[in-house]
C-alpha atoms as a PDB file:
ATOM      1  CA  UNK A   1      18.080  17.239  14.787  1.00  0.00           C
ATOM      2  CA  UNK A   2      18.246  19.019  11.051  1.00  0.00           C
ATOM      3  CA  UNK A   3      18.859  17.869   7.885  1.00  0.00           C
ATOM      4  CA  UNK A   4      21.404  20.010   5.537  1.00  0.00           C
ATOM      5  CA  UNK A   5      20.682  21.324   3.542  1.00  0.00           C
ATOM      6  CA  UNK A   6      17.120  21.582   4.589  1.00  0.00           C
ATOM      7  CA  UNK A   7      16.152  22.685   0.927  1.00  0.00           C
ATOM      8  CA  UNK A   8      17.610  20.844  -1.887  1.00  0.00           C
ATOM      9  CA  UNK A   9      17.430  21.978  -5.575  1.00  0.00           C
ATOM     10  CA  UNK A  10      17.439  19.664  -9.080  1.00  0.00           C
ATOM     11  CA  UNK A  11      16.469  20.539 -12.024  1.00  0.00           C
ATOM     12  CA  UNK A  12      13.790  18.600 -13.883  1.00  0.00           C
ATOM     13  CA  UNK A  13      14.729  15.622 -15.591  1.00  0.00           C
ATOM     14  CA  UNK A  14      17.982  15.314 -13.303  1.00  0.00           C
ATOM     15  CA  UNK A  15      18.828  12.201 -11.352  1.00  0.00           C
ATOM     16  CA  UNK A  16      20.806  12.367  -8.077  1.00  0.00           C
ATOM     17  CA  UNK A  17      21.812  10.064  -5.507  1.00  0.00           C
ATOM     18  CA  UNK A  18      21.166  11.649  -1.813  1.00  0.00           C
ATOM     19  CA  UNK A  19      23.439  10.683   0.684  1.00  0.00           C
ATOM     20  CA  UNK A  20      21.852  10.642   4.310  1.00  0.00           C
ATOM     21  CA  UNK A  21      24.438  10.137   7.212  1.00  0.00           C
ATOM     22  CA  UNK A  22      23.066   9.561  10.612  1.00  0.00           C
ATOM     23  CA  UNK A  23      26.196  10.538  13.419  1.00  0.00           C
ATOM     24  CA  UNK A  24      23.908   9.839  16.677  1.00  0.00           C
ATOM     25  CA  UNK A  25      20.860   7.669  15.969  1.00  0.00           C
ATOM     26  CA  UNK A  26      18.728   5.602  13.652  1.00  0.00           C
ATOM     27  CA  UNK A  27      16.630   8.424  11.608  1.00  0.00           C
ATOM     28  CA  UNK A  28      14.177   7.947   9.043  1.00  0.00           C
ATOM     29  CA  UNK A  29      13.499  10.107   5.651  1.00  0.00           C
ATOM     30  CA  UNK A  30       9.878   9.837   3.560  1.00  0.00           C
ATOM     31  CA  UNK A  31       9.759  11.973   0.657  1.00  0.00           C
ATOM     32  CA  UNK A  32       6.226  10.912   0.231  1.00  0.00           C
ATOM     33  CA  UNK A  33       4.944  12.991  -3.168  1.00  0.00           C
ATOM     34  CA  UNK A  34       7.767  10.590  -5.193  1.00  0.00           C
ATOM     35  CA  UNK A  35       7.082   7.716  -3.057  1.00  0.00           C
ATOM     36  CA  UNK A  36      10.663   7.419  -0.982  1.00  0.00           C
ATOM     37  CA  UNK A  37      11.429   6.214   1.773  1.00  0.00           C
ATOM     38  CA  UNK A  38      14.646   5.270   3.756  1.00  0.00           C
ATOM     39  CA  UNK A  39      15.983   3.729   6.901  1.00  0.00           C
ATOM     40  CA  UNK A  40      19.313   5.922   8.084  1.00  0.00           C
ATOM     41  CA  UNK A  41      20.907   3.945  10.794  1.00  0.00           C
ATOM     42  CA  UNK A  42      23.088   5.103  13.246  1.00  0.00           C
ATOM     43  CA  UNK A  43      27.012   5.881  12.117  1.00  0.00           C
ATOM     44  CA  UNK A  44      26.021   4.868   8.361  1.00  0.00           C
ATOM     45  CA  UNK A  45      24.812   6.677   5.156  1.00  0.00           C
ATOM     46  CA  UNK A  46      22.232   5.713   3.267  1.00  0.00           C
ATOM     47  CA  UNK A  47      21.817   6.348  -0.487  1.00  0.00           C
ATOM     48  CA  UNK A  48      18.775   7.206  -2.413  1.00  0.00           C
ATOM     49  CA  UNK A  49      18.669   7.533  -6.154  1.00  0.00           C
ATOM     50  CA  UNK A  50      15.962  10.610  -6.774  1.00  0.00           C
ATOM     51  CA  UNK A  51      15.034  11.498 -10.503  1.00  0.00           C
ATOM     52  CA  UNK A  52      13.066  14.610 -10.633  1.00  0.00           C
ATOM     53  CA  UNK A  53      10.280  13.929 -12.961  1.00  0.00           C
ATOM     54  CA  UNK A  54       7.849  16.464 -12.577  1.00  0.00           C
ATOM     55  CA  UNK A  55       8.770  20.592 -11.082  1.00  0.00           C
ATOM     56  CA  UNK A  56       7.621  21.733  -7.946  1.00  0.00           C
ATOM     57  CA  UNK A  57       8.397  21.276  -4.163  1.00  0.00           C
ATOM     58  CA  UNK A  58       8.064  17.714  -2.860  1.00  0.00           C
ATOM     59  CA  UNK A  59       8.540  18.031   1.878  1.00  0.00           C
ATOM     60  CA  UNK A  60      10.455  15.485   3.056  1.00  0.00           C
ATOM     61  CA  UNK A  61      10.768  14.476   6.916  1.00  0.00           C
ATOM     62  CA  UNK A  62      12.243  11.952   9.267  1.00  0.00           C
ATOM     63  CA  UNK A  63       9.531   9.412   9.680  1.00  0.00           C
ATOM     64  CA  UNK A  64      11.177   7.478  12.772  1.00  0.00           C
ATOM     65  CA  UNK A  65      10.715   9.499  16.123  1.00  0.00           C
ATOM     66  CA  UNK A  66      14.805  10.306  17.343  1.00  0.00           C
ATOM     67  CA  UNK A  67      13.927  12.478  20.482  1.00  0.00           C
ATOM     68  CA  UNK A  68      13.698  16.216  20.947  1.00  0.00           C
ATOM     69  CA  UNK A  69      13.559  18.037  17.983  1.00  0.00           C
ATOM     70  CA  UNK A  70      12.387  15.108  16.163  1.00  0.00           C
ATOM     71  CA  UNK A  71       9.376  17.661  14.800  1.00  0.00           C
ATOM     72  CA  UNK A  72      12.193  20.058  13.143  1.00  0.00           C
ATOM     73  CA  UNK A  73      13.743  17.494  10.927  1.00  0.00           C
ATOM     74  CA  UNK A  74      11.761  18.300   7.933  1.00  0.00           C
ATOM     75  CA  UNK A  75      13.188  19.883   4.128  1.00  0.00           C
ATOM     76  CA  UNK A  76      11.957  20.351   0.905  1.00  0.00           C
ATOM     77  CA  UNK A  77      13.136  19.091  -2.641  1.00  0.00           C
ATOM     78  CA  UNK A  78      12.582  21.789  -4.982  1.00  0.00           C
ATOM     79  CA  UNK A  79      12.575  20.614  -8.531  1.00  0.00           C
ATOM     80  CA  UNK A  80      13.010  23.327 -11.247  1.00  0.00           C
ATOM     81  CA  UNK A  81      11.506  23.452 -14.424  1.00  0.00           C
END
């Protein structure tokens, strides 16, 4: 399990809508530094509004355990200045 892009740019001040699609299984995604966090059930997308307040690089991760490899699905929203 990955997410891609596993790093994911904005620029400060920018506001973006991510669009999660699970093909297999229900996943989860915190992004805990901006206080998100998402169900992504199986065969659907879920949508998250993000606006990038402050610069710097937030980790994100699936927070609902989806097998083997559950430990690799982890990224990082990098917010420029």
């Amino acid at each position: 399990f990955e997410y891609s892009p596993a790093e994911v740019h904005l620029k400060r001040g920018e506001r973006v809508v991510l669009e999660l699609t699970s093909l297999d299984r229900k996943h989860g995604f915190k992004l805990p530094e901006l206080g998100i966090r998402a169900d992504v059930p199986a065969g659907e997308t879920a949508r998250i509004e993000v606006t990038a307040e402050k610069a710097g690089r937030f980790p994100f991760a699936c927070d609902v355990f989806c097998g083997d490899g559950h430990e690799d699905m982890t990224g990082t929203l990098v917010v420029d200045p």
